[in-house]
C-alpha atoms as a PDB file:
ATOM      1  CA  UNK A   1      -0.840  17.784  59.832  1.00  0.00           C
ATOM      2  CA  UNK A   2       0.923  20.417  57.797  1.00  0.00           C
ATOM      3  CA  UNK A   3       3.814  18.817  57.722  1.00  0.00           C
ATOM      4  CA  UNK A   4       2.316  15.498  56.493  1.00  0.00           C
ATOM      5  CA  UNK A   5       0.605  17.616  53.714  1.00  0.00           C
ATOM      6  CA  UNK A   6       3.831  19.005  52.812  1.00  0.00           C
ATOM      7  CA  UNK A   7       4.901  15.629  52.340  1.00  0.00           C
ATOM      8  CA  UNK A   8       2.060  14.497  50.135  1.00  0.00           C
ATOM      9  CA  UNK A   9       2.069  17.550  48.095  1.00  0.00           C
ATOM     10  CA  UNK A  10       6.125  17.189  47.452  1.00  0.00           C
ATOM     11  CA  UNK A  11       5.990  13.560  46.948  1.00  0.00           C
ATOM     12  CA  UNK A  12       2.728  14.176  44.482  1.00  0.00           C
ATOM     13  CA  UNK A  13       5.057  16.986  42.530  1.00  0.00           C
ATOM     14  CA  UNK A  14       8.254  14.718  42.165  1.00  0.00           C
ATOM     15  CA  UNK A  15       6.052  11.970  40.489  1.00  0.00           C
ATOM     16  CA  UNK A  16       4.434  14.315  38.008  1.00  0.00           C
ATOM     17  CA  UNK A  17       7.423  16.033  37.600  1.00  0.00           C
ATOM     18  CA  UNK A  18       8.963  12.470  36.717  1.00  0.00           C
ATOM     19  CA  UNK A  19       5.750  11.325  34.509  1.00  0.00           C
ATOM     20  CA  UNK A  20       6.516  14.285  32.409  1.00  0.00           C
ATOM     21  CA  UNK A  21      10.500  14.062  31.879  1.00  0.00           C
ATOM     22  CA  UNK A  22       9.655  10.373  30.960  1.00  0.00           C
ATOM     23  CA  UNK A  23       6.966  11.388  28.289  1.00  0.00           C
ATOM     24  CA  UNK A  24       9.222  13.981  27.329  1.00  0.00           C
ATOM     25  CA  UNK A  25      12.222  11.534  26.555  1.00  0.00           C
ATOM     26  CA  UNK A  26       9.683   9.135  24.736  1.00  0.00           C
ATOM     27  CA  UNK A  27       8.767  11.547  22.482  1.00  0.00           C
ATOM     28  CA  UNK A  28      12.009  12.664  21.774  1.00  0.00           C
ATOM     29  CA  UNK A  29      13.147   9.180  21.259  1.00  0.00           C
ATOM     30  CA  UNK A  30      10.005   8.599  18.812  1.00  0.00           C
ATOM     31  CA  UNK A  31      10.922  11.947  17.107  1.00  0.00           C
ATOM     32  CA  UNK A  32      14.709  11.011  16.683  1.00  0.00           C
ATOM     33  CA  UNK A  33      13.526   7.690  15.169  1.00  0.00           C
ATOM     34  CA  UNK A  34      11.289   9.264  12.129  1.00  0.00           C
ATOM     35  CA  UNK A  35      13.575  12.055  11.607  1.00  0.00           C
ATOM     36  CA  UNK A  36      15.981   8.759  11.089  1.00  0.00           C
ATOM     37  CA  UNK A  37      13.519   6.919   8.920  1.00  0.00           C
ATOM     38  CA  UNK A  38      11.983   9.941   7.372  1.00  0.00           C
ATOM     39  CA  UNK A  39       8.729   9.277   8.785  1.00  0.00           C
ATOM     40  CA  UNK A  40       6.168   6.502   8.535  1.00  0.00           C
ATOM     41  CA  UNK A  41       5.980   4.389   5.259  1.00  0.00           C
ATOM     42  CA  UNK A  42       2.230   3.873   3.801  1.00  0.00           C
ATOM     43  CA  UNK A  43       2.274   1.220   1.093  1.00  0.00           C
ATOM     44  CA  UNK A  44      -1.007   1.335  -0.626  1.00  0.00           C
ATOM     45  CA  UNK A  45      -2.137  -1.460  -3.720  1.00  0.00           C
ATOM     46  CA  UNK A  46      -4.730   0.173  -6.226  1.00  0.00           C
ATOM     47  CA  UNK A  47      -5.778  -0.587  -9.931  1.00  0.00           C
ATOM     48  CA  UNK A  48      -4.331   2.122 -11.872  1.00  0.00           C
ATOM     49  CA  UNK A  49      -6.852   3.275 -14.342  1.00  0.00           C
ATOM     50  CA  UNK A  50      -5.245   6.500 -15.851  1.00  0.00           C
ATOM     51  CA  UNK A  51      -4.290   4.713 -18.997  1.00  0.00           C
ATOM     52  CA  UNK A  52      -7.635   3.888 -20.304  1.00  0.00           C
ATOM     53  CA  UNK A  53      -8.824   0.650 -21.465  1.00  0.00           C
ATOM     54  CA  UNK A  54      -5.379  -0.595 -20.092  1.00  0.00           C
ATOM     55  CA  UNK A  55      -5.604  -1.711 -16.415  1.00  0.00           C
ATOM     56  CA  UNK A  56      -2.633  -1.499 -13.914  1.00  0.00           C
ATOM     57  CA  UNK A  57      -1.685  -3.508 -11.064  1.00  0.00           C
ATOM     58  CA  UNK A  58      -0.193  -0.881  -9.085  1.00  0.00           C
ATOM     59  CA  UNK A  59       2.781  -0.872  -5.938  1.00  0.00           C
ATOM     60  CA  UNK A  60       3.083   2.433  -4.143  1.00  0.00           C
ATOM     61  CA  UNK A  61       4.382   3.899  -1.486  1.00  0.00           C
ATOM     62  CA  UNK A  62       2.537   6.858  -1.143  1.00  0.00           C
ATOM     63  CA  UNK A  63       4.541   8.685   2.019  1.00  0.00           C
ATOM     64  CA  UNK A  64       7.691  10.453   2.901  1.00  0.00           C
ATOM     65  CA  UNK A  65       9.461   7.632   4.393  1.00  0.00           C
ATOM     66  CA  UNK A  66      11.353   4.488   3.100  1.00  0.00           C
ATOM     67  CA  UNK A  67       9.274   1.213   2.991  1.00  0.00           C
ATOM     68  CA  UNK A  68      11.678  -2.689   3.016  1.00  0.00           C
ATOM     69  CA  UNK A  69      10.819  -5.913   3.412  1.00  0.00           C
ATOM     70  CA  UNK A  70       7.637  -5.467   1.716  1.00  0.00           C
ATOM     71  CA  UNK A  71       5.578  -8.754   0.827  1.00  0.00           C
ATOM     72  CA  UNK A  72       2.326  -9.142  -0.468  1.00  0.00           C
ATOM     73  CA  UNK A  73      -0.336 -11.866   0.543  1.00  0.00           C
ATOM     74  CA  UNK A  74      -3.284 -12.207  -2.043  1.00  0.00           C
ATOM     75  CA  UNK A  75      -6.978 -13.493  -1.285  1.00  0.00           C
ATOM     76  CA  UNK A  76      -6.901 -14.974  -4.867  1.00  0.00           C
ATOM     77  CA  UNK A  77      -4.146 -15.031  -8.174  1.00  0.00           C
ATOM     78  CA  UNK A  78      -4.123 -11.778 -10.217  1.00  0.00           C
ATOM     79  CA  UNK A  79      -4.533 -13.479 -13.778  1.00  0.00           C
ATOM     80  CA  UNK A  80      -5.760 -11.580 -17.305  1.00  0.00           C
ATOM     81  CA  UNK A  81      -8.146 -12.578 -19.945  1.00  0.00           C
ATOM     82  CA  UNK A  82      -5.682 -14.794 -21.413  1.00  0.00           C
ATOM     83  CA  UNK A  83      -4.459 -16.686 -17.964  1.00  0.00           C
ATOM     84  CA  UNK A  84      -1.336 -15.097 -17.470  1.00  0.00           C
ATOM     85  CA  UNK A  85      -0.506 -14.880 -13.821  1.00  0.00           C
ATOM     86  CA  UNK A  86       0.470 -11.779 -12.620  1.00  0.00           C
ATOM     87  CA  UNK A  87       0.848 -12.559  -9.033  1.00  0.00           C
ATOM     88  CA  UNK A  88       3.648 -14.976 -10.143  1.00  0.00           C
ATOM     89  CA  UNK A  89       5.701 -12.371 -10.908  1.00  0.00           C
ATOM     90  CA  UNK A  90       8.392 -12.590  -8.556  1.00  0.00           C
ATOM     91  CA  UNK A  91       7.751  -9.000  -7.118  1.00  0.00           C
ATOM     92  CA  UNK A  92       4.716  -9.912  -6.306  1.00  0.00           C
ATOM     93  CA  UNK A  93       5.699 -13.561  -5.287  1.00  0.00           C
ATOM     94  CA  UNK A  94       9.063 -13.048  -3.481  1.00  0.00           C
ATOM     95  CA  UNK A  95       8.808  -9.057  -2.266  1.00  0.00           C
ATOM     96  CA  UNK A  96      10.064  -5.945  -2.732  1.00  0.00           C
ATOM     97  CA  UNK A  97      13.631  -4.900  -0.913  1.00  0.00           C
ATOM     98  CA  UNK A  98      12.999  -1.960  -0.791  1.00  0.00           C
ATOM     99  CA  UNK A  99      10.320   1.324  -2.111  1.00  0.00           C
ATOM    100  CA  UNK A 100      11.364   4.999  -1.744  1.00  0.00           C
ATOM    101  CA  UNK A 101       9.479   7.995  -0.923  1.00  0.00           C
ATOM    102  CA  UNK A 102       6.855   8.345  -3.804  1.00  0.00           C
ATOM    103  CA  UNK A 103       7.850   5.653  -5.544  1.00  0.00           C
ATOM    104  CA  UNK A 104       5.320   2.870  -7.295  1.00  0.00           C
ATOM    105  CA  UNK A 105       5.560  -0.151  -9.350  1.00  0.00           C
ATOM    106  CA  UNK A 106       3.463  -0.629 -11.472  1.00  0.00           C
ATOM    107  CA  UNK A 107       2.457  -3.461 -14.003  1.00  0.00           C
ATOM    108  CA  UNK A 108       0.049  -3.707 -17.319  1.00  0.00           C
ATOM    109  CA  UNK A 109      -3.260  -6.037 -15.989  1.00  0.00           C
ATOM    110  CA  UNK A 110      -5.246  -6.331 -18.958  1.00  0.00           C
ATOM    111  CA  UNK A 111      -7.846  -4.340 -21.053  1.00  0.00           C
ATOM    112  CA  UNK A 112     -10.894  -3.234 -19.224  1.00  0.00           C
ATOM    113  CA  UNK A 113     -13.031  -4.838 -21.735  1.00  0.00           C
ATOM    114  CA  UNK A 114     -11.951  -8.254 -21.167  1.00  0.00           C
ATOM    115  CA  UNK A 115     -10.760  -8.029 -17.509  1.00  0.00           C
ATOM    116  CA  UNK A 116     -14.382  -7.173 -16.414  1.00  0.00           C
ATOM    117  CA  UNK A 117     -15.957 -10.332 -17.794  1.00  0.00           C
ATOM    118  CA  UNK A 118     -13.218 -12.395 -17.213  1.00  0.00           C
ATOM    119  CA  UNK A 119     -13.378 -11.362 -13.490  1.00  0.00           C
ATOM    120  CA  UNK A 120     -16.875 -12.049 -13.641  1.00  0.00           C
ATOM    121  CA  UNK A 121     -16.403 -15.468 -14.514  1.00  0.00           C
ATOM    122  CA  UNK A 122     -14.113 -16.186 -11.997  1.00  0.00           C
ATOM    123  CA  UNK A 123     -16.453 -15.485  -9.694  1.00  0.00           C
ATOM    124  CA  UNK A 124     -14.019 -12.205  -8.303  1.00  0.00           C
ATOM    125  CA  UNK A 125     -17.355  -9.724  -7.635  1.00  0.00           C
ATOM    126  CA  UNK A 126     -15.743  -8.761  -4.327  1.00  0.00           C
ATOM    127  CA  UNK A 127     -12.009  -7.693  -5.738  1.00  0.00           C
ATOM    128  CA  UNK A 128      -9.241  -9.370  -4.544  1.00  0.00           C
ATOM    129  CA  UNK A 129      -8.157  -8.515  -0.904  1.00  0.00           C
ATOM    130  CA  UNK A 130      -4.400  -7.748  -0.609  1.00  0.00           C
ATOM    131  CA  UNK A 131      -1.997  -7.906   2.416  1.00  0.00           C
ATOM    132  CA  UNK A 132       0.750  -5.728   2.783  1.00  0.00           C
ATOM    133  CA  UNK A 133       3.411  -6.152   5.324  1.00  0.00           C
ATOM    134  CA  UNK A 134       6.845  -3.769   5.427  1.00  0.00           C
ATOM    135  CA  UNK A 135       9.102  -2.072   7.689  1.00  0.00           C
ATOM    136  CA  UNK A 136      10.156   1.444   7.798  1.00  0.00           C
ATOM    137  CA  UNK A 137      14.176   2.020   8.162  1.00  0.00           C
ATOM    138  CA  UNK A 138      13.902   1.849  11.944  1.00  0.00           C
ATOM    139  CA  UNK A 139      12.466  -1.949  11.905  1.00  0.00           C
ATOM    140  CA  UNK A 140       8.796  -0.820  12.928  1.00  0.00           C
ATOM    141  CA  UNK A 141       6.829  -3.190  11.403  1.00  0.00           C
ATOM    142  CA  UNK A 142       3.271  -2.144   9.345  1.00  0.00           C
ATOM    143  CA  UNK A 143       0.330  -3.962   7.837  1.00  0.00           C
ATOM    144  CA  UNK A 144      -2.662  -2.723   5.597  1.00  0.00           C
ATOM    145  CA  UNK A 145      -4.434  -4.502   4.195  1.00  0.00           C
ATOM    146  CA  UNK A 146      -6.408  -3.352   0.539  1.00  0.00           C
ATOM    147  CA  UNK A 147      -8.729  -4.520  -1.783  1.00  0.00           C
ATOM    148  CA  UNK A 148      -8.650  -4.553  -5.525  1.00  0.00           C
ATOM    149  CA  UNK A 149     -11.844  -4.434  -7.653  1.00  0.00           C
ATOM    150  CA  UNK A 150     -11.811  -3.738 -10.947  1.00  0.00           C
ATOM    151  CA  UNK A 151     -15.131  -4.314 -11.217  1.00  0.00           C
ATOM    152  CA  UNK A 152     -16.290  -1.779 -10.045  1.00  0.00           C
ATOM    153  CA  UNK A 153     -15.220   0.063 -12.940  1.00  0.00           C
ATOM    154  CA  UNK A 154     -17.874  -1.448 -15.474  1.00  0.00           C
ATOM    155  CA  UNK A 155     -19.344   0.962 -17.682  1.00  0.00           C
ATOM    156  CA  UNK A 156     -16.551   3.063 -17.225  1.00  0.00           C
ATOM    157  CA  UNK A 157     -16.140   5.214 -20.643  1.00  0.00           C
ATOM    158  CA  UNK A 158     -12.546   6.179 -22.053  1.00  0.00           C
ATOM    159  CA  UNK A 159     -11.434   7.672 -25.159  1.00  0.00           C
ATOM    160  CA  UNK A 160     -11.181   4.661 -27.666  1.00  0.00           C
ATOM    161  CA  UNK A 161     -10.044   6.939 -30.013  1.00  0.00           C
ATOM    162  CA  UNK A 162      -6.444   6.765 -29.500  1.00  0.00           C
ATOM    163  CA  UNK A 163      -6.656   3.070 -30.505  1.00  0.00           C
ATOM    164  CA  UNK A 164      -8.237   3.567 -33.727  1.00  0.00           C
ATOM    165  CA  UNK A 165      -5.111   4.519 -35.709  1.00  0.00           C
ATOM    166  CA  UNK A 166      -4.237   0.682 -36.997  1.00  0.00           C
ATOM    167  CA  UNK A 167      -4.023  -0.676 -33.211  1.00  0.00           C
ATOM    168  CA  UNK A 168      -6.851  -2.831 -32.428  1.00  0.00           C
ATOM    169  CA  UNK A 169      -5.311  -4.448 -29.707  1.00  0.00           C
ATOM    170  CA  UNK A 170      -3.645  -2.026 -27.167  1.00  0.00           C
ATOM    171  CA  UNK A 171      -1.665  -4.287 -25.305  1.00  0.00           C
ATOM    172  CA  UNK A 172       1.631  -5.032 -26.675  1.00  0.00           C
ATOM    173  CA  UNK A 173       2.368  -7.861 -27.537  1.00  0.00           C
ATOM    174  CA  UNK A 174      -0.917  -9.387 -27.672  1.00  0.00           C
ATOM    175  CA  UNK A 175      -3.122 -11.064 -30.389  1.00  0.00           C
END
């Protein structure tokens, strides 16, 4: 009896022991691969609003690590007040190659004022959902997916006062 329970108990150490170089050797691998990549990409879409009354459609990549391949896969066409298509833009339409570390792209929407009704009009209450696919520099492949709702910004107050000198439309380029 001892003898089988020396056995057991040496046979019962040799797998743990083996469970734990293996787990070991993962991580290391894993660790080795974002130390490669410098770490996991998060690409995030958003509606910039920090330029008040102008509206932003807004590309980041809001981590330490790289972000490629990145396409984008709208619920419904980004458009403005005056029917320009912004999803059309081939960024949006063909990808982005590539997005470091903190960077964003970042495109003028429209002015809050006539975004909100034209959105309302369209029937857009919900926002438009966005899905984002990319890799990070090691070929791991991500999705997120985000939503887009300017919207819910109605009401929102700004300082109009920075218009007032002789611009009465602060989009350039616009009548």
């Amino acid at each position: 009896v001892t003898a089988v329970t020396t056995v057991f108990y040496a046979a019962v150490f040799a797998i743990g022991y083996y469970l734990i170089i293996k787990g070991n050797r993962e991580t290391l691998s894993e660790m080795r691969l974002e130390r490669l990549s410098g770490g996991r990409p998060q690409v995030m879409v958003e509606t910039g609003l920090l330029n008040l009354p102008i509206v932003e459609f807004v590309v980041r990549n809001l981590s330490g690590g790289a972000a490629k391949d990145i396409t984008l896969e709208l619920s419904s066409p980004i458009e403005d007040s005056s029917g320009f298509v912004i999803s059309e833009l081939r960024y949006i339409r063909e990808g982005i190659l590539f997005l470091g570390p903190g960077e964003r792209i970042h495109c003028v929407w429209d002015n809050i004022d006539r975004l909100i009704p034209y959105l309302q009009e369209k029937g857009l209450h919900e926002g438009i959902a966005v899905k984002v696919r990319y890799k990070d520099l090691s070929e791991e492949s991500y999705t997120t997916e985000w939503r887009i709702n300017p919207l819910l910004y109605e009401g929102l107050r700004y300082d109009a006062s920075r218009f007032s000198q002789g611009l009465s439309d602060p989009l350039p380029g616009t009548a």
